[in-house]
Protein backbone atom coordinates (compact mmCIF):
# COMPACT_ATOMS: atom_id res chain seq x y z
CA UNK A 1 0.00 0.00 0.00
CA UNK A 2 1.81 3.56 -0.85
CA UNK A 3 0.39 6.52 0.04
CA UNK A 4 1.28 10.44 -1.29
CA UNK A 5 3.91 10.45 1.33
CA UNK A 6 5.73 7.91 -0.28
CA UNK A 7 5.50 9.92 -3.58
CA UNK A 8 6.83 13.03 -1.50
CA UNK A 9 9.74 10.81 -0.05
CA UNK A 10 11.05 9.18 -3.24
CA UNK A 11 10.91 12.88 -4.42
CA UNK A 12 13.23 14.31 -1.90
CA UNK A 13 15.25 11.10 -1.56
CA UNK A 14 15.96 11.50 -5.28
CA UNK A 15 16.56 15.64 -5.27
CA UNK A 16 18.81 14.72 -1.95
CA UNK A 17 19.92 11.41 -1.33
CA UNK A 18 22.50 13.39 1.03
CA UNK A 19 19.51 13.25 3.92
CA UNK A 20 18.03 10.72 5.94
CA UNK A 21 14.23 11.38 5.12
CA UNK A 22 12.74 8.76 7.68
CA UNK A 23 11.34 11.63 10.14
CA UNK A 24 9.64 12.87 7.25
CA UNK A 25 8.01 9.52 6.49
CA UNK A 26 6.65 9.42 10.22
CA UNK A 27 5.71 13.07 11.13
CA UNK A 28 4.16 13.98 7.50
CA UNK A 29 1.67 11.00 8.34
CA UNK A 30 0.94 12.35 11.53
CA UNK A 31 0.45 15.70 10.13
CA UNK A 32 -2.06 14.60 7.48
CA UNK A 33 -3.83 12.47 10.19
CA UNK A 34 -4.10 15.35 12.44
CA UNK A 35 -5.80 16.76 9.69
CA UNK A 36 -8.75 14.21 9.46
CA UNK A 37 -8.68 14.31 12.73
CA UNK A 38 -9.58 17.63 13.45
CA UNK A 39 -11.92 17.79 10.55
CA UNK A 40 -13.90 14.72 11.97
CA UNK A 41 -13.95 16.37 15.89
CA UNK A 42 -15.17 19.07 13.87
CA UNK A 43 -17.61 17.58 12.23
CA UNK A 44 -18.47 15.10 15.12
CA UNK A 45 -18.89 18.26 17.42
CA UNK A 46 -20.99 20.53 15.09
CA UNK A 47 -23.69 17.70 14.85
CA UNK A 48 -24.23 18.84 18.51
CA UNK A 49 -23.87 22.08 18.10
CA UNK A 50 -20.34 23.37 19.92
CA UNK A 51 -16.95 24.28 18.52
CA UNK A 52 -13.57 22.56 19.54
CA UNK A 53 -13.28 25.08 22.18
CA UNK A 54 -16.83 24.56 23.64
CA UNK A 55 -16.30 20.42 23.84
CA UNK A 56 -13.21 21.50 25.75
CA UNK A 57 -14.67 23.65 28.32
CA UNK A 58 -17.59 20.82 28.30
CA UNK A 59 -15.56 18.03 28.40
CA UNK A 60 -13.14 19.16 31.73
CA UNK A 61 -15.87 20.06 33.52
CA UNK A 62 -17.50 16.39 32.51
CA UNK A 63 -14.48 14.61 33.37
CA UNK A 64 -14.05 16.61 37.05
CA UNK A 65 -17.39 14.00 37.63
CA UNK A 66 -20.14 14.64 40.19
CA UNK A 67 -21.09 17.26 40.52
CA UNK A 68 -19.01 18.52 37.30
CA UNK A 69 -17.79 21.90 38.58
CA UNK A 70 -14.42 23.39 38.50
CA UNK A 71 -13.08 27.01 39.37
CA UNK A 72 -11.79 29.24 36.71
CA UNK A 73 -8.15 28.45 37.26
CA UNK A 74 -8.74 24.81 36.82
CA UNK A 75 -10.39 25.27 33.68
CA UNK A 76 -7.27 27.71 32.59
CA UNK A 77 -5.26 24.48 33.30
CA UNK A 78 -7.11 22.13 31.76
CA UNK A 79 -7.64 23.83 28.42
CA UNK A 80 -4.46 25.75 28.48
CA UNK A 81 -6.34 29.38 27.34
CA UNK A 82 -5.86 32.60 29.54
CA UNK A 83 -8.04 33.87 32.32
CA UNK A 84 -9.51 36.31 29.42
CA UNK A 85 -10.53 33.66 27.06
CA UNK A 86 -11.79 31.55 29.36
CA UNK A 87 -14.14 34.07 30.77
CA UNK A 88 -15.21 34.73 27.27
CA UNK A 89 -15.66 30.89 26.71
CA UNK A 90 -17.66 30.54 30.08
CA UNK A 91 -20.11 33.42 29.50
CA UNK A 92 -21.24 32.25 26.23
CA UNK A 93 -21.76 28.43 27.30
CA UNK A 94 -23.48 29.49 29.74
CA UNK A 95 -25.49 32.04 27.52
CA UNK A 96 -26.56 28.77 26.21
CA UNK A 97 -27.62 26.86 29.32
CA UNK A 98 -24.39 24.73 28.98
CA UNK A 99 -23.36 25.79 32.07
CA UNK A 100 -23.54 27.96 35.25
CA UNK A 101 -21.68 30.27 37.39
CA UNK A 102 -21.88 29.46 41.40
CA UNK A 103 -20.17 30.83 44.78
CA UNK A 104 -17.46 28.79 46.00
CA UNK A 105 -18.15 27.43 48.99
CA UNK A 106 -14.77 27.76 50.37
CA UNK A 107 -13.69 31.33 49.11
CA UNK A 108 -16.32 33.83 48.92
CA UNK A 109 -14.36 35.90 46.44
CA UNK A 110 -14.71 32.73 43.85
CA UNK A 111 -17.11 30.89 41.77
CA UNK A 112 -17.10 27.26 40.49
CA UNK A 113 -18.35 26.51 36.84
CA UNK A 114 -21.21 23.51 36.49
CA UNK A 115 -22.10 21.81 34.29
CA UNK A 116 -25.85 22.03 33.53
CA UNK A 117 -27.93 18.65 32.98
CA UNK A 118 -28.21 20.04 29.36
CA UNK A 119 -24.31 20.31 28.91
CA UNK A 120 -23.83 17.62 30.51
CA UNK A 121 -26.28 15.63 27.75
CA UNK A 122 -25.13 17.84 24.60
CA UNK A 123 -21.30 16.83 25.68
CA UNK A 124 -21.98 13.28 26.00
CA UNK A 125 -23.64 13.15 23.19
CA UNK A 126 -21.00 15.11 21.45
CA UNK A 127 -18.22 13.02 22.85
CA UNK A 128 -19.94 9.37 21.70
CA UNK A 129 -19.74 10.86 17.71
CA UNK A 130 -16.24 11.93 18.48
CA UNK A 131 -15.60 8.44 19.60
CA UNK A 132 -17.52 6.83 16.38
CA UNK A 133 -15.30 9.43 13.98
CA UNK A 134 -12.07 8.48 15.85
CA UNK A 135 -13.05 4.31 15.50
CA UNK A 136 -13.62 5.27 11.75
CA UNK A 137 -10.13 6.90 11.44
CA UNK A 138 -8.17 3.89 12.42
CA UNK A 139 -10.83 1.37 10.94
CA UNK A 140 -7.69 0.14 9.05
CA UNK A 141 -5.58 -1.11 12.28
CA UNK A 142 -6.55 -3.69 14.54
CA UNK A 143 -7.08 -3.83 18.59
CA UNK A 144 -3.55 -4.61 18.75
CA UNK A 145 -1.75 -2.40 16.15
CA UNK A 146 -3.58 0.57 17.64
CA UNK A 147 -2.94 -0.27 20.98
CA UNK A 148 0.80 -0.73 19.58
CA UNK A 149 0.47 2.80 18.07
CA UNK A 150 -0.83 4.28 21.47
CA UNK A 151 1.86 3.27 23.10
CA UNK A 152 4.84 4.33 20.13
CA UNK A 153 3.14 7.76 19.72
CA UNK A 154 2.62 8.34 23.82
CA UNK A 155 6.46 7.52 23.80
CA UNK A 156 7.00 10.52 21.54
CA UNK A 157 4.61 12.83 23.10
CA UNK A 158 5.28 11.83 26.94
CA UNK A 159 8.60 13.95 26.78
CA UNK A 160 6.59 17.55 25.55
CA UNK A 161 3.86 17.01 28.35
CA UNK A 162 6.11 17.27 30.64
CA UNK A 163 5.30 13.64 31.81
């Protein structure tokens, strides 16, 4: 099976058979993949109405569990974004019933973001077609070669999170 890296890498192996091409046979895969991959989260998250940046927000405060709240800074952490943004991001989900604002018990000068029952149903919704898109995407591997991939491409990634 050859794919249009292959074409690219006989290309440059040809123009400069000087340089050891095999990181471009590896990354330029992952770069194309990323790019099915964010057009099927996309895709996957549009069908319930959100953005990327919406399933984010959603999906930290789903994954704190019961009763799916978090403070501000905790959502900064989780989605990386700055105290600006975030605001931003939290005012319009919860424009949309998504979410709500409430006093931290245990600082009166805070508030803790939860999850509504509604966000809490459009996210798991939302995250069960991301799931179906992703299961499409490597439809070509088996259990084991994508458990073998996991594992490769967590042993390139561990190193930038800091893991």
């Amino acid at each position: 099976m050859r794919d249009e890296v292959d074409r690219l890498v006989e290309a440059w192996c040809r123009e400069r058979p000087d340089l050891d091409v095999v990181p471009m046979q590896v990354l330029s895969r992952v770069t194309r993949l990323a790019r099915h991959l964010d057009r099927a989260r996309r895709g996957a998250f549009a069908a319930h109405g959100l953005e990327t940046w919406d399933f984010d927000v959603l999906s930290a405060l789903r994954r704190a569990g019961n009763p799916y709240e978090l403070s501000p800074g905790a959502l900064l952490r989780d989605t990386m974004v700055t105290s600006g943004t975030m605001t931003n991001r939290v005012d319009r989900l919860a424009e949309r019933g998504l979410v709500e604002r409430h006093p931290d018990p245990a600082d009166r000068r805070g508030v803790l973001v939860r999850l509504t029952a509604h966000g809490r149903e459009v996210v798991d919704a939302a995250f069960a077609a991301l799931l179906a898109r992703e299961r499409e995407l490597l439809a070509g591997l088996g259990p084991a070669e994508q458990r073998r991939l996991a594992n490769l491409l967590r042993m390139l990634t561990a190193p930038f999170d800091g893991s």
